[in-house]
Structures are given as C-alpha cells and as structure tokens.
N, C-alpha and C. Protein backbone atom coordinates (compact mmCIF):
# COMPACT_ATOMS: atom_id res chain seq x y z
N UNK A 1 95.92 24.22 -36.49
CA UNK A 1 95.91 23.75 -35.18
C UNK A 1 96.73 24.65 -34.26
N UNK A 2 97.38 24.79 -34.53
CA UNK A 2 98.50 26.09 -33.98
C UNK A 2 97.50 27.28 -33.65
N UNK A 3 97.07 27.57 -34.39
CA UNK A 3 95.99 28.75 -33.93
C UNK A 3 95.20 28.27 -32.56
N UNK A 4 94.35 27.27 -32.84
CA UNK A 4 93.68 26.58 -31.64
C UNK A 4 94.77 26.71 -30.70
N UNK A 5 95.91 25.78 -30.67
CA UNK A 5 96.47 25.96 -29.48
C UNK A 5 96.96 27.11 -29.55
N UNK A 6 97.36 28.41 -29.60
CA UNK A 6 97.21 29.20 -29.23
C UNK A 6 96.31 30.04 -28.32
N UNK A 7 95.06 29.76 -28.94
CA UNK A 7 94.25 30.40 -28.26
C UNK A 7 93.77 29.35 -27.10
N UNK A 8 94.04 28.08 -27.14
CA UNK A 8 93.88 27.03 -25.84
C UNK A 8 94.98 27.10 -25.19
N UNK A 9 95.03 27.29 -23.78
CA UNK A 9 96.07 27.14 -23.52
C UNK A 9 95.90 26.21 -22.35
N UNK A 10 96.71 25.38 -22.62
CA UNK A 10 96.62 24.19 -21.50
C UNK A 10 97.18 23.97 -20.20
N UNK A 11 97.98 24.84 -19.41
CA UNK A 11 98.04 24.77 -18.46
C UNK A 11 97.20 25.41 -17.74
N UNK A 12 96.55 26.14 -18.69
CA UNK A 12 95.17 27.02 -17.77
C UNK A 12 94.23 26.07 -17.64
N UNK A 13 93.91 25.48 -18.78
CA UNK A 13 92.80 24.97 -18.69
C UNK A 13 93.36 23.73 -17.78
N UNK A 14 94.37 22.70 -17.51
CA UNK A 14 94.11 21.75 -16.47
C UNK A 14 94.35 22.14 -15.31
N UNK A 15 94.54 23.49 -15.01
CA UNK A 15 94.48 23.99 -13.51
C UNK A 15 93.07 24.51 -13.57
N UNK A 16 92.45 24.70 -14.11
CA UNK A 16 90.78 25.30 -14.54
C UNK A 16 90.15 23.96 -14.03
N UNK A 17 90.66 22.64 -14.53
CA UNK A 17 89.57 21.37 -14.57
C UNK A 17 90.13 21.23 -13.76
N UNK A 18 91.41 21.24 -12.83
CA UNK A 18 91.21 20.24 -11.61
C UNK A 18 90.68 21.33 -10.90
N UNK A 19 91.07 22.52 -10.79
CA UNK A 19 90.12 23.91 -9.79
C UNK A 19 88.59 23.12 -9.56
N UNK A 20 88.13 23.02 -10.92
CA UNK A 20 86.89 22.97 -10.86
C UNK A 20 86.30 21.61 -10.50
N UNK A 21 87.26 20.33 -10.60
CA UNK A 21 87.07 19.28 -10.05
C UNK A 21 87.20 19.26 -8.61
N UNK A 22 87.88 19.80 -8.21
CA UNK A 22 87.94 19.84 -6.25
C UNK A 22 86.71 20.79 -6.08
N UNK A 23 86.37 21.82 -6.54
CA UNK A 23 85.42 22.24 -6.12
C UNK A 23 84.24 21.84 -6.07
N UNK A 24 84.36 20.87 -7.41
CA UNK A 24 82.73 19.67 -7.50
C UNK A 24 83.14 19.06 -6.18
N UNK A 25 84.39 18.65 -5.71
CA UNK A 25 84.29 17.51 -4.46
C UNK A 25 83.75 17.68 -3.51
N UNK A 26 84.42 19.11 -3.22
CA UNK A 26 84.31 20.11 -1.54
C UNK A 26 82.74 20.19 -1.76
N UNK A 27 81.65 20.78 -2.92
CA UNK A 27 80.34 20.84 -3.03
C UNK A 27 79.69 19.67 -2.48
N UNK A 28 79.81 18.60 -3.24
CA UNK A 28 79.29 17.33 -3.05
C UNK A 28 79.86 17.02 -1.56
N UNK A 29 80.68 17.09 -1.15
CA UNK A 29 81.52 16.57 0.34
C UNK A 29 80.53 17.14 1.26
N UNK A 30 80.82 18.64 0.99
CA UNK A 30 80.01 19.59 1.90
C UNK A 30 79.22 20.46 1.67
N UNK A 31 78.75 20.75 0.65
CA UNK A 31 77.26 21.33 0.10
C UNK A 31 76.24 20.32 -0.05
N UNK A 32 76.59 19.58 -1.10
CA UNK A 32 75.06 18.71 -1.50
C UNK A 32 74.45 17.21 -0.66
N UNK A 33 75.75 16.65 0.43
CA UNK A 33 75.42 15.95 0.64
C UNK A 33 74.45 16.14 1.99
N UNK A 34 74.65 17.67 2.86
CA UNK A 34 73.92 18.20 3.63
C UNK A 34 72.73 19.04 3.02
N UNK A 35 72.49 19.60 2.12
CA UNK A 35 71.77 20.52 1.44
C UNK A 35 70.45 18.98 0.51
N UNK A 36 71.02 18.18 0.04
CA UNK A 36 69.86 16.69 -0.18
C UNK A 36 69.53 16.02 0.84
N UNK A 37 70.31 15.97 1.74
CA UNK A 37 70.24 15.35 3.71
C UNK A 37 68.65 16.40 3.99
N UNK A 38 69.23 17.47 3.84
CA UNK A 38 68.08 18.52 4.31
C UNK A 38 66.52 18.53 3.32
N UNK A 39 66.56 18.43 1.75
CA UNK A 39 66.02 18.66 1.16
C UNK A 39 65.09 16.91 1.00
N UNK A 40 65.69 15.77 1.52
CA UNK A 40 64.69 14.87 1.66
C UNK A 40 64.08 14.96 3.00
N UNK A 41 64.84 14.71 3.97
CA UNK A 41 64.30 15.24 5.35
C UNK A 41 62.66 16.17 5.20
N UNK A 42 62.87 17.39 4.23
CA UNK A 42 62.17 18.02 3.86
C UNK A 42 60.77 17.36 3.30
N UNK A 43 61.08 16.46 2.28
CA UNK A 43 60.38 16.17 1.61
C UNK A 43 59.75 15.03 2.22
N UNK A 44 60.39 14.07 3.25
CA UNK A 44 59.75 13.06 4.18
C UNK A 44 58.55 13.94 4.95
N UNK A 45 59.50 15.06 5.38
CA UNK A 45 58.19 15.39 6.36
C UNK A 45 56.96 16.19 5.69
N UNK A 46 56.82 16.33 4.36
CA UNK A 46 55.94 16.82 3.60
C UNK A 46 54.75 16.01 3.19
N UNK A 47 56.16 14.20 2.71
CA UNK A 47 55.02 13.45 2.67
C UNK A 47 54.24 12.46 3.78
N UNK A 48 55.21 12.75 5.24
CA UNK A 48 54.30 12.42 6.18
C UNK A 48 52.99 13.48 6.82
N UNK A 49 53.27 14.71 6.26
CA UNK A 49 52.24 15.63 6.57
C UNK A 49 51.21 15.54 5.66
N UNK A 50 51.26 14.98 4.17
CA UNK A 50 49.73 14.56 3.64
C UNK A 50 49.82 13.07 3.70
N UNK A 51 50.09 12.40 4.36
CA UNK A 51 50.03 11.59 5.03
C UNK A 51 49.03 11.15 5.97
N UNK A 52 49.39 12.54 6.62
CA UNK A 52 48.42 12.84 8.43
C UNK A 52 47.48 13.62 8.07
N UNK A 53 47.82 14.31 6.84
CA UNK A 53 45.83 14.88 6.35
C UNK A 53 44.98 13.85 5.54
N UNK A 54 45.89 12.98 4.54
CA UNK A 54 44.61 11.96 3.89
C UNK A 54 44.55 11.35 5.41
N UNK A 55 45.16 10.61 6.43
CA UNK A 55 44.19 10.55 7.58
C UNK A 55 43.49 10.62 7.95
N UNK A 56 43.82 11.87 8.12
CA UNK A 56 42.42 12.85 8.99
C UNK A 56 41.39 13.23 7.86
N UNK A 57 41.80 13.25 7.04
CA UNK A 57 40.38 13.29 5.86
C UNK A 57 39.63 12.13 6.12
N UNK A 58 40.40 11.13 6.27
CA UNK A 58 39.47 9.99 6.55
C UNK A 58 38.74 9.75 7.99
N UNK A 59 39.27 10.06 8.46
CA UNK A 59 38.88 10.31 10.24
C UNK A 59 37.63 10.79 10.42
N UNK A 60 37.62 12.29 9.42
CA UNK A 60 36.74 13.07 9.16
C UNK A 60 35.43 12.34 8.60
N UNK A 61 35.88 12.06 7.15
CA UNK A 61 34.80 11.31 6.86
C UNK A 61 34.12 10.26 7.30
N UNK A 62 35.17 9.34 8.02
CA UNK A 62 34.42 8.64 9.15
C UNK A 62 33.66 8.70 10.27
N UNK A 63 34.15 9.92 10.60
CA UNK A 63 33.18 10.84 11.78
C UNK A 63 31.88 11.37 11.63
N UNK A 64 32.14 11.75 10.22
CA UNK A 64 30.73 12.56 9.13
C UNK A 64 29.39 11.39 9.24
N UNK A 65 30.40 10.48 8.82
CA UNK A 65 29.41 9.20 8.39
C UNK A 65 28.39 8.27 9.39
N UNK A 66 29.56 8.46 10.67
CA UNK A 66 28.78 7.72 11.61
C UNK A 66 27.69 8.69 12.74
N UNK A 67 28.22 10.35 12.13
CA UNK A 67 27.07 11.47 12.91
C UNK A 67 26.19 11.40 11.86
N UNK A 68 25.87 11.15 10.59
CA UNK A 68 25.21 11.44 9.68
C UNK A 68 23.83 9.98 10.36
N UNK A 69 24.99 9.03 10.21
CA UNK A 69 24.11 7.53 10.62
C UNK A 69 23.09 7.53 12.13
N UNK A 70 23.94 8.14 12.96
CA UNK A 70 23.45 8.52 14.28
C UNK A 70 22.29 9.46 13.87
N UNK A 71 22.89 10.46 13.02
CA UNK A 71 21.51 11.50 13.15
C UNK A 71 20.04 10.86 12.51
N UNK A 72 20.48 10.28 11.29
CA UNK A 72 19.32 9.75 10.55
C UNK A 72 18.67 8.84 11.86
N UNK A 73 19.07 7.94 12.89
CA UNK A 73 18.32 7.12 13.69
C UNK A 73 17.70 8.17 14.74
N UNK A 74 18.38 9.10 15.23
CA UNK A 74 17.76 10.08 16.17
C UNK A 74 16.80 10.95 15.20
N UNK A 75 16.44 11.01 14.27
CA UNK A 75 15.13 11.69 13.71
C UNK A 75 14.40 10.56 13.61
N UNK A 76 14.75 9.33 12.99
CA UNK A 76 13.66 8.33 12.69
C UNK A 76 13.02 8.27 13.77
N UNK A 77 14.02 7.77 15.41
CA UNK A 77 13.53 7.49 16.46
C UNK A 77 12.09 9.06 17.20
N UNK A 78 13.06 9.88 16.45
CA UNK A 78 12.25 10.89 16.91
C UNK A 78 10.61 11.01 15.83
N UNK A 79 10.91 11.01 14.93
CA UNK A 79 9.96 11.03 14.07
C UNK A 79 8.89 9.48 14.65
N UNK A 80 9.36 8.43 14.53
CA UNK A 80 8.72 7.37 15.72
C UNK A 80 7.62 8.06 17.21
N UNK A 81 8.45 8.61 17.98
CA UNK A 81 7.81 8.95 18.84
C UNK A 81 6.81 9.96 18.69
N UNK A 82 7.17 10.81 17.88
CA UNK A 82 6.30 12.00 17.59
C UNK A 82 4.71 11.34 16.73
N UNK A 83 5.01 10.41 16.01
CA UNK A 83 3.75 9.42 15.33
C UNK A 83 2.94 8.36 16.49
N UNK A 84 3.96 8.12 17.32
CA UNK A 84 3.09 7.53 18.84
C UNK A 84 2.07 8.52 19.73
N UNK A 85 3.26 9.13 19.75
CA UNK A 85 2.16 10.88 20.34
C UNK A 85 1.06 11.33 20.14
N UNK A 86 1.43 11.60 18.54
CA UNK A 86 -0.19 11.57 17.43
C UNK A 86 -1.07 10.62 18.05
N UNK A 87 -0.69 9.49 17.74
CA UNK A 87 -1.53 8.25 17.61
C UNK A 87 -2.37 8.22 19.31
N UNK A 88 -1.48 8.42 20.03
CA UNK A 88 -2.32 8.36 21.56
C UNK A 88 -2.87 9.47 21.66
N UNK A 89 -2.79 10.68 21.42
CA UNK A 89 -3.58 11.66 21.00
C UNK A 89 -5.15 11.46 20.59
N UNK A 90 -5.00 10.83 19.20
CA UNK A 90 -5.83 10.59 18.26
C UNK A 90 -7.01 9.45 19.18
N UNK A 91 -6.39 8.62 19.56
CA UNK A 91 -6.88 7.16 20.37
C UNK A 91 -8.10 8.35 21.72
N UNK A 92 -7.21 9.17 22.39
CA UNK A 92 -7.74 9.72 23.44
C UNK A 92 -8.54 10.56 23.41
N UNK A 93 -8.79 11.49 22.17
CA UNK A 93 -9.71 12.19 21.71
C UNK A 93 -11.33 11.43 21.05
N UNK A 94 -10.62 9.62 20.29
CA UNK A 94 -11.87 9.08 19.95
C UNK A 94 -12.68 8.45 21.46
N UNK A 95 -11.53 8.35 21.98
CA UNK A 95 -12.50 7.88 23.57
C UNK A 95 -13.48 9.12 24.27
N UNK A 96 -12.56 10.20 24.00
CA UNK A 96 -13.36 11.46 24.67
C UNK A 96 -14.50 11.33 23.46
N UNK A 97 -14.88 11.42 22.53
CA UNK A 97 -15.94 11.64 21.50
C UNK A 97 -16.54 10.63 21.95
N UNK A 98 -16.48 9.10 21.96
CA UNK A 98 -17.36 8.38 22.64
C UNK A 98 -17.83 8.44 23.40
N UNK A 99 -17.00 8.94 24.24
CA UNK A 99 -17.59 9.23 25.87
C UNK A 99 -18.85 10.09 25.99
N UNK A 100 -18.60 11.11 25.57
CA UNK A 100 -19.44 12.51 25.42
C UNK A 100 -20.52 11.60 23.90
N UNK A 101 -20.58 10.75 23.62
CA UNK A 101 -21.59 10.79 22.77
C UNK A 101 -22.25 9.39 23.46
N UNK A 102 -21.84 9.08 24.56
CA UNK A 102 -22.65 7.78 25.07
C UNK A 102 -23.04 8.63 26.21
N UNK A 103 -22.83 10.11 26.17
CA UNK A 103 -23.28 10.77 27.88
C UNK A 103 -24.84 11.53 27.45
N UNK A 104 -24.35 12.30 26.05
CA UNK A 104 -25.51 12.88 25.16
C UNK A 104 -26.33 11.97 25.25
N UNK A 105 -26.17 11.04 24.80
CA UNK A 105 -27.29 9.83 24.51
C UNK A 105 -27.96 9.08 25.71
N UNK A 106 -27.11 9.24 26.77
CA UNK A 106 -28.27 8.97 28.05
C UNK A 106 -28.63 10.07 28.48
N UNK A 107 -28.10 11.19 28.45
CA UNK A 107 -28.84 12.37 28.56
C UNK A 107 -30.22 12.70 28.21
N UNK A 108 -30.30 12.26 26.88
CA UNK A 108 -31.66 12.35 26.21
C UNK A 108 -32.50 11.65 26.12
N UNK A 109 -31.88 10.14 26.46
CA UNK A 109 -32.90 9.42 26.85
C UNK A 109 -33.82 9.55 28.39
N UNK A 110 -32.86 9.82 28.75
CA UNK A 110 -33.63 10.39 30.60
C UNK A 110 -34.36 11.87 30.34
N UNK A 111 -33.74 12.29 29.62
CA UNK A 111 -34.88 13.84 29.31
C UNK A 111 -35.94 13.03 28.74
N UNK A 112 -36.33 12.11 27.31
CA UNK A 112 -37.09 11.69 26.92
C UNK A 112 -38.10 11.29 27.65
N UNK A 113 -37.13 10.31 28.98
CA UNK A 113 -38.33 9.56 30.11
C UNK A 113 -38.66 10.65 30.82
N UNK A 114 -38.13 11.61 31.13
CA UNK A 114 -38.85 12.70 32.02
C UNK A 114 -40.16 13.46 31.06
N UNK A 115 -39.40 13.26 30.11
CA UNK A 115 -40.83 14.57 29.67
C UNK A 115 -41.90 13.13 29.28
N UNK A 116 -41.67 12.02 29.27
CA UNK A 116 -42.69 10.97 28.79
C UNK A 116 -43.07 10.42 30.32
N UNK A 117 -42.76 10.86 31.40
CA UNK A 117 -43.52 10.67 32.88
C UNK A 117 -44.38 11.96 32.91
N UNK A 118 -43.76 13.02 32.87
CA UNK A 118 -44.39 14.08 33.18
C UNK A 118 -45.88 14.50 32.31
N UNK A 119 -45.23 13.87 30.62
CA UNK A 119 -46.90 13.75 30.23
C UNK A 119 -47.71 12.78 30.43
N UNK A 120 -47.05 11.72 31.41
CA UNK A 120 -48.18 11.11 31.19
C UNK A 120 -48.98 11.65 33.17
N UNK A 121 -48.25 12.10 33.68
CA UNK A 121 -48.77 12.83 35.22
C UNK A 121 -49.91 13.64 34.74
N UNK A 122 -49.27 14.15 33.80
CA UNK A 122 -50.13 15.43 33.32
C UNK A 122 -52.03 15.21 32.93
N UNK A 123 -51.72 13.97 31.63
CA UNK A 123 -52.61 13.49 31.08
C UNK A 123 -53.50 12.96 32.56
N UNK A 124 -52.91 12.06 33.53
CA UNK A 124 -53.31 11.05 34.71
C UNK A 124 -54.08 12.90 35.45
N UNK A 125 -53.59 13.83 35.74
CA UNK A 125 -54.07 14.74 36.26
C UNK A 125 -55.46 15.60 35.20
N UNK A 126 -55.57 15.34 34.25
CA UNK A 126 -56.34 15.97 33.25
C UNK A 126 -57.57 14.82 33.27
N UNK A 127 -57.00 13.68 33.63
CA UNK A 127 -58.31 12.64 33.63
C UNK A 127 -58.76 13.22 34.91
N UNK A 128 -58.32 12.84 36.05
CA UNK A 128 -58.85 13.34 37.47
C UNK A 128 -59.47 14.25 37.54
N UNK A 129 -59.23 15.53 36.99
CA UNK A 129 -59.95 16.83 36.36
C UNK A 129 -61.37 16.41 35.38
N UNK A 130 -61.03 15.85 34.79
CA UNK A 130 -62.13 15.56 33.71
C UNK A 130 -63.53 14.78 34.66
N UNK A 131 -62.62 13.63 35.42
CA UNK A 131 -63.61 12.94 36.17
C UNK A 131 -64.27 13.51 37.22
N UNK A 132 -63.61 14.50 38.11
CA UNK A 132 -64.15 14.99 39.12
C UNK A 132 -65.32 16.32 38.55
N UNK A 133 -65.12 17.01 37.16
CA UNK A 133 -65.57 17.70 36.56
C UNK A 133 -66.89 16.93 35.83
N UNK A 134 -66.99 15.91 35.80
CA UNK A 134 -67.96 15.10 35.30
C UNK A 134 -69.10 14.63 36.60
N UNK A 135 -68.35 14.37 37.49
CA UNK A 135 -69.38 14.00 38.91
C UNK A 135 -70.17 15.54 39.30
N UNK A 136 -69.00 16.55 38.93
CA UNK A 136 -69.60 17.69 39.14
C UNK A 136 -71.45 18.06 38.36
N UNK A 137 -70.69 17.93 37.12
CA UNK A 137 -71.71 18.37 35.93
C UNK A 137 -73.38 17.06 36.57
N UNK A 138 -72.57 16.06 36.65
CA UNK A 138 -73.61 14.82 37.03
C UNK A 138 -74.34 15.37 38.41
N UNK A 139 -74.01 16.17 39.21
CA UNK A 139 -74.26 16.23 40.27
C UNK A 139 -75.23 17.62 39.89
N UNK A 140 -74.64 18.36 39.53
CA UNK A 140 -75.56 19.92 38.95
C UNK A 140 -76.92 19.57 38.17
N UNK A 141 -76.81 18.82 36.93
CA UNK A 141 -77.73 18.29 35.94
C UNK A 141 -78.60 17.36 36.86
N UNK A 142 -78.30 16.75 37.58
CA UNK A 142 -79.54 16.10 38.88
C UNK A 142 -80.53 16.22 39.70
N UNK A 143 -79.16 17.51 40.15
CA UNK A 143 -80.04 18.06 41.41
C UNK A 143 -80.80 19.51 40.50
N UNK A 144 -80.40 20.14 40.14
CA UNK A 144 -81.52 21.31 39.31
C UNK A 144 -82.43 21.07 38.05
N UNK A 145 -82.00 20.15 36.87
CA UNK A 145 -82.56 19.82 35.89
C UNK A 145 -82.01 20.19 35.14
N UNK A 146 -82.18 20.17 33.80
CA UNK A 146 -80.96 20.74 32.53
C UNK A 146 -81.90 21.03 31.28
N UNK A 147 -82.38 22.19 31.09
CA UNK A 147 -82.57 22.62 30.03
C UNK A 147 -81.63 23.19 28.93
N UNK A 148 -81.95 23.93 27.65
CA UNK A 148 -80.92 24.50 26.18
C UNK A 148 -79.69 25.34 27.30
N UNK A 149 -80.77 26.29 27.62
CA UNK A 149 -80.10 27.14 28.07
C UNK A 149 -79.56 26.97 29.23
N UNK A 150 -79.68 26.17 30.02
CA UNK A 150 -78.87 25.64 31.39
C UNK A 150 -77.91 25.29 31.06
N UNK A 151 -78.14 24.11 30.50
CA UNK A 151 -76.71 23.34 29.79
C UNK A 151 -75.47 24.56 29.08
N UNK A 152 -75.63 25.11 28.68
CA UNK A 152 -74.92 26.13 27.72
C UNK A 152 -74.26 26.95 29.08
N UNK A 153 -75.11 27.39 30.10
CA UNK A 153 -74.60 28.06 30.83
C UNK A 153 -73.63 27.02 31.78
N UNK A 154 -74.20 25.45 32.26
CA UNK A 154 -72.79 24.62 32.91
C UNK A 154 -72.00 24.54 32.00
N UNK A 155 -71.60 24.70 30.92
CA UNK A 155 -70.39 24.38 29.94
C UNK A 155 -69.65 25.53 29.81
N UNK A 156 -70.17 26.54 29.87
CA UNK A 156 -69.38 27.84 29.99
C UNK A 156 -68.65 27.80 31.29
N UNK A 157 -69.68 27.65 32.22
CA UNK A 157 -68.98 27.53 33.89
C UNK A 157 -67.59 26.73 34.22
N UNK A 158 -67.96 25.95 33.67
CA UNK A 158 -66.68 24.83 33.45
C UNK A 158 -65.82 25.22 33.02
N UNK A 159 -66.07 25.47 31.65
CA UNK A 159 -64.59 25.88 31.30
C UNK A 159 -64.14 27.23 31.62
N UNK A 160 -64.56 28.06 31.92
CA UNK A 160 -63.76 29.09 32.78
C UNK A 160 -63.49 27.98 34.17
N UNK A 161 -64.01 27.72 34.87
CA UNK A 161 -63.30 26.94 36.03
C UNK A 161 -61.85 26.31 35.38
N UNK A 162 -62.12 25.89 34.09
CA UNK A 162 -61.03 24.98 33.43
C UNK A 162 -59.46 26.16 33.43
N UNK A 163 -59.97 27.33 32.66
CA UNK A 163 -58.91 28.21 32.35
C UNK A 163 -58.29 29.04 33.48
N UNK A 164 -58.93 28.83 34.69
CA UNK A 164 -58.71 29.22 36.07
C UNK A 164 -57.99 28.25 36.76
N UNK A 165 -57.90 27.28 36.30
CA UNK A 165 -57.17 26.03 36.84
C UNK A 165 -55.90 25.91 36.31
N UNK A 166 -55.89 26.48 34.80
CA UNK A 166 -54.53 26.64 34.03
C UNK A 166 -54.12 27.44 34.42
C-alpha cells in the first residue's frame, strides 16, 4: 500500500477533484445551461419547421385534390358539351338530309308531271295531226278517186309531209 500511496498522492489529487469539480460548476453554470438553452431552442424550431412542412404537405395535397376534383368536373362538363355539340350537329344535318330528300322528291314528282303533261300535249297534238291528215286523205280519195297506185303515192305524200312537220 505504501507503494500506491506513493505513487497517489493526495493532495494533488483533492486539489485535482475539487479543480475539476468547480469547473463542472462554472460549465454547467455557464456553458451548458446556455449551450442546451440554445441547442433546444434549436431543436423547437426544427420541430416547428417540419411542423410547417407536414402542413403544407397537407395544404398541398389538399390543393392537389380539390384541382384534381375541379379538373375532372371541367372535362366531364366539357366533354358534356362537346357530346351536345355532336348531337345538335348530328340532329341538323338529319334535318338537312330530310330536307333535301323531301325537295328531290317533289322535284321529281313535278318533273314527272311535266314530262306526263307534255306527253300527253304531244300525243293530243299527234291526234290533231292524225285527224286533220285523215280529212285530208278523205278529202283527196273523194275528190280524184283512189286506185293501187294512187293510194301508194297519198301515203308516201303524207308521210314526207309527216317528216317535214318533225
């Protein structure tokens, strides 16, 4: 033991431990109690700063959600109108096709009645021809007589008169 204390020597060492006990004080007094003052301070405002970002993350996503919601109704609405569009489109084109196929169709029926007046003018003028061409022939065959060869020659006469008339 003598050795130990020798090599311990104790007035060093309790001027060593109280040295080093005032210096823990003065630290703690005036190092750590400003230096943890500072280092929560620190750490408050770290965790009020993800604080104010899960926030705003949420802000965000709430913002996302209700432009996302907005947008989906402004395409539906749009997609809506754009199918009305079509549709009156579609509606206005079957009226134009009706139209134009109820115009065709009196069209052709009035061409029909024209060309079914005009033949029958025609025919009404081909009788008149025929008849006045008959009083003729009646009137020739009367007054001269009508033999093979007479006859052959009023029927020729005629109808060149006929193709002279066309």
């Amino acid at each position: 033991m003598e050795a130990v204390s020798q090599l311990i020597n104790l007035p060093l060492l309790l001027s060593s431990a109280i040295g080093f006990g005032i210096m823990l004080w003065v630290l703690q007094k005036f190092l750590w109690k400003p230096v943890l003052g500072i280092i929560d301070e620190r750490r408050e405002s770290i965790e009020t700063a993800f604080a104010e970002v899960d926030q705003a993350r949420e802000e965000v996503a709430q913002l996302k959600a209700e432009y996302e919601a907005k947008l989906k109704q402004i395409n539906a609405e749009a997609q809506a109108k754009l199918q009305e569009a079509i549709d009156r489109g579609n509606q206005a084109a079957d009226e134009l096709k009706a139209a134009a196929e109820e115009s065709r169709e009196k069209l052709l029926q009035k061409t029909h009645e024209d060309i079914e007046r005009e033949k029958e003018k025609a025919i009404a003028e081909l009788r008149n021809q025929a008849v006045d061409l008959s009083f003729a022939i009646a009137r020739k065959v009367t007054r001269d007589g009508l033999d093979r060869e007479r006859h052959d020659q009023l029927v020729n006469s005629f109808i060149n008169d006929l193709k002279e008339l066309n």
